[in-house]
C-alpha atoms as a PDB file:
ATOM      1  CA  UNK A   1     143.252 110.327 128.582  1.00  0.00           C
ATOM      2  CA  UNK A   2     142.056 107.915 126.027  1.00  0.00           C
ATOM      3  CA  UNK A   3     140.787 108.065 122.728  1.00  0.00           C
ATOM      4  CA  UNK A   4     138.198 105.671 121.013  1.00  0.00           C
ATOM      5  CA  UNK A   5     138.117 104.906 117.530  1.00  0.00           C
ATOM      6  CA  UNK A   6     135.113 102.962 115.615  1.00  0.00           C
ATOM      7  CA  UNK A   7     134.429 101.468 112.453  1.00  0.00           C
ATOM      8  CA  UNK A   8     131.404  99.226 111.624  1.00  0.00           C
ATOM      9  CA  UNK A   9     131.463  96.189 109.978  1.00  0.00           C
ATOM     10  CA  UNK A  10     128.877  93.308 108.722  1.00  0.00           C
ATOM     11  CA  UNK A  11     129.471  89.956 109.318  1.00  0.00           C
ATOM     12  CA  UNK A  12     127.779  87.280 107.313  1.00  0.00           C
ATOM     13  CA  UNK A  13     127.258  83.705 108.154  1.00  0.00           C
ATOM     14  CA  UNK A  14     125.310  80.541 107.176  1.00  0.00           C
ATOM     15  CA  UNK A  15     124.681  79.513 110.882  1.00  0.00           C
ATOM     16  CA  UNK A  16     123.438  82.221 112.865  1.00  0.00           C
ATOM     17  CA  UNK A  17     123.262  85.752 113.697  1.00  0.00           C
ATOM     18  CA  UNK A  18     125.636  85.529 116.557  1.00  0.00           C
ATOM     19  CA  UNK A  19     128.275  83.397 114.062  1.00  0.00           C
ATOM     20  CA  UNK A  20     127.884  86.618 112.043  1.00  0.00           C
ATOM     21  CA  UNK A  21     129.162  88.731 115.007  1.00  0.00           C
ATOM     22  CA  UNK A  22     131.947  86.791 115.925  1.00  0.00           C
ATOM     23  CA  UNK A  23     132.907  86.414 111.949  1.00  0.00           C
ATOM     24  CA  UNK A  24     133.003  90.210 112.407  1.00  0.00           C
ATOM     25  CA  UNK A  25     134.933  90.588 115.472  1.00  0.00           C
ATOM     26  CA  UNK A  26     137.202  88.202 114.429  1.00  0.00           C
ATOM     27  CA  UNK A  27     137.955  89.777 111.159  1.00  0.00           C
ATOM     28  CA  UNK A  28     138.527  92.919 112.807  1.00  0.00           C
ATOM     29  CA  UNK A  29     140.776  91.278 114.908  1.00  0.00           C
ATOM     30  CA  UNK A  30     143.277  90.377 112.575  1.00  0.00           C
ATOM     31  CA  UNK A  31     144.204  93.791 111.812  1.00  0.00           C
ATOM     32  CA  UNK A  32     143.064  95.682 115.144  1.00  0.00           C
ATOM     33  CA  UNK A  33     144.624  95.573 118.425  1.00  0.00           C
ATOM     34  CA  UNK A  34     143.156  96.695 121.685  1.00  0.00           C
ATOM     35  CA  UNK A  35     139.572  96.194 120.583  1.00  0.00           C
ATOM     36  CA  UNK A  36     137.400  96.706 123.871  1.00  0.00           C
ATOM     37  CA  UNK A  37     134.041  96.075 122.579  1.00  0.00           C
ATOM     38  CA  UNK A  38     131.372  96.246 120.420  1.00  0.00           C
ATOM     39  CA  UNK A  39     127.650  97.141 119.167  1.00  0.00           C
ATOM     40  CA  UNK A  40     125.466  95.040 117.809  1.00  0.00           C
ATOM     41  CA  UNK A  41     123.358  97.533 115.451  1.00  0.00           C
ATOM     42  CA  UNK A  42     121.418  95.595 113.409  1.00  0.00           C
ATOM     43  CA  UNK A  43     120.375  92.134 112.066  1.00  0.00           C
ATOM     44  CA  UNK A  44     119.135  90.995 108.917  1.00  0.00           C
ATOM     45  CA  UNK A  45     118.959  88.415 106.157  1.00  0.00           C
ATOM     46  CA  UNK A  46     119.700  87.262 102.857  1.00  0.00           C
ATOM     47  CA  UNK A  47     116.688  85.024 101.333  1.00  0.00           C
ATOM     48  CA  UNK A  48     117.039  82.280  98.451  1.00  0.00           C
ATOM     49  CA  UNK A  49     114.311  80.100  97.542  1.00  0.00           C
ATOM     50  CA  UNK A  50     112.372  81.297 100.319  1.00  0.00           C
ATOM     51  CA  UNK A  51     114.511  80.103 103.183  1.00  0.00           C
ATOM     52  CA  UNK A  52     117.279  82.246 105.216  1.00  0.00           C
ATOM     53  CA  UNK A  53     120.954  82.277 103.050  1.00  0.00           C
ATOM     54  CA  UNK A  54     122.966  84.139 105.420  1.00  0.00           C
ATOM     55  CA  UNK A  55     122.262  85.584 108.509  1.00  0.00           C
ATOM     56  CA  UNK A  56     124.034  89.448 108.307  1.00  0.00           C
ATOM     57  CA  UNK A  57     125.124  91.181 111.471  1.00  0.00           C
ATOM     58  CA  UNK A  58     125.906  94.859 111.654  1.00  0.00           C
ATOM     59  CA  UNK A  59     128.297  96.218 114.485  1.00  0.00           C
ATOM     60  CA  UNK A  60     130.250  98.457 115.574  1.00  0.00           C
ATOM     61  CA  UNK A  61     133.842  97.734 116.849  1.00  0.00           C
ATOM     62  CA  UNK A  62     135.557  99.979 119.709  1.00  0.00           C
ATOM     63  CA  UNK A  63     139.366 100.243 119.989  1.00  0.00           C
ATOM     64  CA  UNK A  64     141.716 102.726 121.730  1.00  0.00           C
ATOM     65  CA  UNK A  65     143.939 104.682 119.818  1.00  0.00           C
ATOM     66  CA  UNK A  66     147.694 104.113 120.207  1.00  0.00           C
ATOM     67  CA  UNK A  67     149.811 106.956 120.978  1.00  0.00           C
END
């Protein structure tokens, strides 16, 4: 029997919304082992001077507990 643990995160990036997921992931990453997916929740933006600043992706990382 396994056991999934989440915890959300927001990745930022000047590139793109994907870049911000992977910025995420790979974050989580460090620190994480046996991540086996994750949720993209939500997307959004910070805006300067009227153009796009960073791109922000929500998500939500999966990983099995270790017993």
């Amino acid at each position: 029997m396994a056991v999934i643990k989440t915890i959300d995160l927001v990745g930022v990036s000047a590139k793109s919304w994907k870049d911000a997921a992977e910025q995420a992931l790979a974050e989580a990453s460090r620190t994480i082992r046996g991540i086996t997916g994750m949720d993209v929740l939500d997307t959004s933006c910070n805006v300067a001077d009227g153009k796009i600043a960073e791109y922000l992706t929500h998500v939500r990382i999966k990983f099995r507990i270790e017993r």
